[in-house]
Protein backbone atom coordinates (compact mmCIF):
# COMPACT_ATOMS: atom_id res chain seq x y z
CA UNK A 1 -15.92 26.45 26.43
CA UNK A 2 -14.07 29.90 27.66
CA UNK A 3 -12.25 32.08 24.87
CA UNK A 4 -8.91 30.54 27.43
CA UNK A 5 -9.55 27.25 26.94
CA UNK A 6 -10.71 27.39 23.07
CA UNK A 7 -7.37 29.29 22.62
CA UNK A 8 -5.04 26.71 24.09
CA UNK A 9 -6.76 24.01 22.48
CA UNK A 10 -6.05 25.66 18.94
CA UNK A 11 -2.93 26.23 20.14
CA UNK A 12 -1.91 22.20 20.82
CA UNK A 13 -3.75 21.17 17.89
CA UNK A 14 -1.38 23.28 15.34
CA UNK A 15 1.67 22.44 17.27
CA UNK A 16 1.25 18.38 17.72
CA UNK A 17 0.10 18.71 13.32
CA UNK A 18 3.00 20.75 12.18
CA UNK A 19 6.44 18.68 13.41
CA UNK A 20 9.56 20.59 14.00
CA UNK A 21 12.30 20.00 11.54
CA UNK A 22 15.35 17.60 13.20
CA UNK A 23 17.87 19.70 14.47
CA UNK A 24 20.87 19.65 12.78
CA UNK A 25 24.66 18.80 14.48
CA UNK A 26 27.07 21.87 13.91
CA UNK A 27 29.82 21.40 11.92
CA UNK A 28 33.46 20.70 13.08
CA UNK A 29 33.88 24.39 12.16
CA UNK A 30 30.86 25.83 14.10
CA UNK A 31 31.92 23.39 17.14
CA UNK A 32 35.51 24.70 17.36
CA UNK A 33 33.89 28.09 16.98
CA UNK A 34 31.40 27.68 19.55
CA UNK A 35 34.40 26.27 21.98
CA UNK A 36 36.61 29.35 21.51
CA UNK A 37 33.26 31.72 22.19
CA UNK A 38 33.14 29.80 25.17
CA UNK A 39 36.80 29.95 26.31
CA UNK A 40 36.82 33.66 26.13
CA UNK A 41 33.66 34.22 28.05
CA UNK A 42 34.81 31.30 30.60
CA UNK A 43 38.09 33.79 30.77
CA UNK A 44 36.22 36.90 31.12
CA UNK A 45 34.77 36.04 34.16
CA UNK A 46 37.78 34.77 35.93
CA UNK A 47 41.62 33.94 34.93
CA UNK A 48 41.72 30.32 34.11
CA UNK A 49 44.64 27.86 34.13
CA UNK A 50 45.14 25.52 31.14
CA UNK A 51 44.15 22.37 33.51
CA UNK A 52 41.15 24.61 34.39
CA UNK A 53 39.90 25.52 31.34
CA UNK A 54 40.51 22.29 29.59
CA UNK A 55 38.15 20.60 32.11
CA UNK A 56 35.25 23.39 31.85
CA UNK A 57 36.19 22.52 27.87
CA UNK A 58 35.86 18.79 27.50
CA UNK A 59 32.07 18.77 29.48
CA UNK A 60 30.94 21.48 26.93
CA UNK A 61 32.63 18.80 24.16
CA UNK A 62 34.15 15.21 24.05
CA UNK A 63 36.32 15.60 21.54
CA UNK A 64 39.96 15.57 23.26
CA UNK A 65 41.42 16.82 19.83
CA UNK A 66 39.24 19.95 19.32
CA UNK A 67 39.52 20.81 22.93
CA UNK A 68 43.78 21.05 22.55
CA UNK A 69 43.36 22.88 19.34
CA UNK A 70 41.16 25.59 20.79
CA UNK A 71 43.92 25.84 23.88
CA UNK A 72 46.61 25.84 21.66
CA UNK A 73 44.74 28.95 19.60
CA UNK A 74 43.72 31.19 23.07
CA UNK A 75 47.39 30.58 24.16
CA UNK A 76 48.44 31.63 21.21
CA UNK A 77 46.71 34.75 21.34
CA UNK A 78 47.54 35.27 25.17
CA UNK A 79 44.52 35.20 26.73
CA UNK A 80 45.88 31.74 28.80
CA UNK A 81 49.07 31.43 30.54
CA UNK A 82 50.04 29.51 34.03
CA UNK A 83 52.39 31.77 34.71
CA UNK A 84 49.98 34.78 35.33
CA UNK A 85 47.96 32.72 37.36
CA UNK A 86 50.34 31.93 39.00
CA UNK A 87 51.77 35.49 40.09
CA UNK A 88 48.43 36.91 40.03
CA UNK A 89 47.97 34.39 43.40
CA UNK A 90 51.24 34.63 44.72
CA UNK A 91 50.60 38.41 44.96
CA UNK A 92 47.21 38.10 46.50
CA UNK A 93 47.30 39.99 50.45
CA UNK A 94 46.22 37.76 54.00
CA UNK A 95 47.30 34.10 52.78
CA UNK A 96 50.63 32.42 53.30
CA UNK A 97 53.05 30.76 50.94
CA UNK A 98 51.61 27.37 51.70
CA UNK A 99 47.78 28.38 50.91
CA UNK A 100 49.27 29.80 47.47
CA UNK A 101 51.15 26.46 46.57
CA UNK A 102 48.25 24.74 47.72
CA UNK A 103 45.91 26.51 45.88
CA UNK A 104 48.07 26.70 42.63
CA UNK A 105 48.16 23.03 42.81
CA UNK A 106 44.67 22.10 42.86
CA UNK A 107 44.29 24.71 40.09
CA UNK A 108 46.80 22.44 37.84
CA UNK A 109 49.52 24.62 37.73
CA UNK A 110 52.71 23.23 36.65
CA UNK A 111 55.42 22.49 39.71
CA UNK A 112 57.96 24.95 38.13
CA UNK A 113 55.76 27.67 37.16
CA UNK A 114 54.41 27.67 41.25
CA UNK A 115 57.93 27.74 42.43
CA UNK A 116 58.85 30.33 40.18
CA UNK A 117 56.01 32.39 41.07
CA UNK A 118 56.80 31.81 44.59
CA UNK A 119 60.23 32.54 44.51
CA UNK A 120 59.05 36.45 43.43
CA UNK A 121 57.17 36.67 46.92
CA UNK A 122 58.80 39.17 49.37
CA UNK A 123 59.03 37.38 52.81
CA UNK A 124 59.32 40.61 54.91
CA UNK A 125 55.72 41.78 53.02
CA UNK A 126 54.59 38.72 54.56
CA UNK A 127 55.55 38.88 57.69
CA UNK A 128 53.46 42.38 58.06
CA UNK A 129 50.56 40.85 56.21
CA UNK A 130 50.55 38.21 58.96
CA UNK A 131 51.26 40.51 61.46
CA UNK A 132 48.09 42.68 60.17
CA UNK A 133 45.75 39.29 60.55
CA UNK A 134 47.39 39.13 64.19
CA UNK A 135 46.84 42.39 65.23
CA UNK A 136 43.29 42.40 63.63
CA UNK A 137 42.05 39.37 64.91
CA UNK A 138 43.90 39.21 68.29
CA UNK A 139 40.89 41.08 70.65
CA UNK A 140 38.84 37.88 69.25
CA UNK A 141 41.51 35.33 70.16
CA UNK A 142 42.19 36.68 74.05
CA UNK A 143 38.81 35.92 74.67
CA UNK A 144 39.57 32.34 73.81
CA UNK A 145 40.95 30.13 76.41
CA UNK A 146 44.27 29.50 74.73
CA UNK A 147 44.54 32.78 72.91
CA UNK A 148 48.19 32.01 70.95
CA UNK A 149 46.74 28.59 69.94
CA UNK A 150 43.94 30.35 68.65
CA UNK A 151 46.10 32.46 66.48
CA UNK A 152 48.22 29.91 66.03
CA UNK A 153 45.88 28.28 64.23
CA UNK A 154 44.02 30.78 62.54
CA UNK A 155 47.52 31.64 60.58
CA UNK A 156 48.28 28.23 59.92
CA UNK A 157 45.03 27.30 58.15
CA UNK A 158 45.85 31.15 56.30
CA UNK A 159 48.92 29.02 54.89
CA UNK A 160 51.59 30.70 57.31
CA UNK A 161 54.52 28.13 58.49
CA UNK A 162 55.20 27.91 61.93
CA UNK A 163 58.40 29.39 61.45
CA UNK A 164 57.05 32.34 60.85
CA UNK A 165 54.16 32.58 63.19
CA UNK A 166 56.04 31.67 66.52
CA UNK A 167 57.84 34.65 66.25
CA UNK A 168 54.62 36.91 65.93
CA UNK A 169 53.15 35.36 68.92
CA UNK A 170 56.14 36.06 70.58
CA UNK A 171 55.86 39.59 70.11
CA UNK A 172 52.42 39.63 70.44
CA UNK A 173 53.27 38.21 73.75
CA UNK A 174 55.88 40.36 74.89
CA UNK A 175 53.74 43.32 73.87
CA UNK A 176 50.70 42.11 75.66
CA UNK A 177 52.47 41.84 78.89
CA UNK A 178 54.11 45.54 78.37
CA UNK A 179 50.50 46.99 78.14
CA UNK A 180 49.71 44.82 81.46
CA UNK A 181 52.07 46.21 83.31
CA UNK A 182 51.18 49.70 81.94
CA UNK A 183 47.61 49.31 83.12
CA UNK A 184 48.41 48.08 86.51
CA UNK A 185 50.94 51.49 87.02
């Protein structure tokens, strides 16, 4: 028999004779513990919404009760609130109104706390942020055989509305024949 094989036969023989002792269930205290540890690193890495976090919460730990207290103890120490998620994605550059409300929604945000958030978005800033997409993107879509459906779409699924696209195109459109006629002089 090699010195290998002599070793790892020692080696099962001790650890099949000598059990492990049971592992024992934390306490309610160490559990709620362990849950907040976890909420702060869950929030370290990314802001969470209260609908988020409770969900990331409750497969970590069944117990609906111990999950609200430990929300009810990071809010209370402001590391969670709806409302800064909220404004932290209403102020976030190259998506429309739409894609925020959309995305707020999914995230659980409350109704009141989107619109609010909303309501602090500058429409002119988003007008030039769309018109920055457009002017970025718009070599791509001419070589496209419909070049202002391209766009068109392209801003929609961005969460533009139409009312505010149509216009851009316009111009866009306007502008593009302008340089035409400059190249042909």
């Amino acid at each position: 028999m090699t010195r290998r094989a002599r070793s790892t036969t020692q080696r099962s023989d001790t650890e099949s004779s000598s059990e492990r002792p049971a592992r024992r269930e934390p306490t309610p205290e160490e559990q709620r513990e362990q849950l907040l540890m976890y909420a702060f690193r869950a929030l370290g890495q990314r802001a969470l919404s209260e609908s988020e976090l409770e969900r990331r919460m409750l497969r970590r730990n069944e117990d609906g009760e111990l999950v609200k207290s430990v929300l009810e103890r990071v809010r209370e120490l402001g590391y969670l609130s709806d409302l800064q998620v909220a404004q932290a994605e209403a102020r976030r550059r190259g998506i429309g109104t739409g894609r925020v409300r959309q995305k707020l929604r999914q995230r659980g945000v409350d109704t009141l706390l989107i619109e609010e958030a909303l309501a602090e978005r500058d429409p002119d800033a988003e007008m030039e942020d769309a018109r920055t997409l457009l002017d970025r993107r718009w070599p791509s879509f001419q070589r496209a055989a419909h070049p202002q459906k391209r766009a068109f779409d392209f801003l929609m699924r961005r969460g533009y509305s139409s009312g505010l696209i149509w216009p851009l195109l316009r111009e866009k459109a306007a502008q593009q024949e302008l340089d035409d006629l400059e190249a042909e002089e």
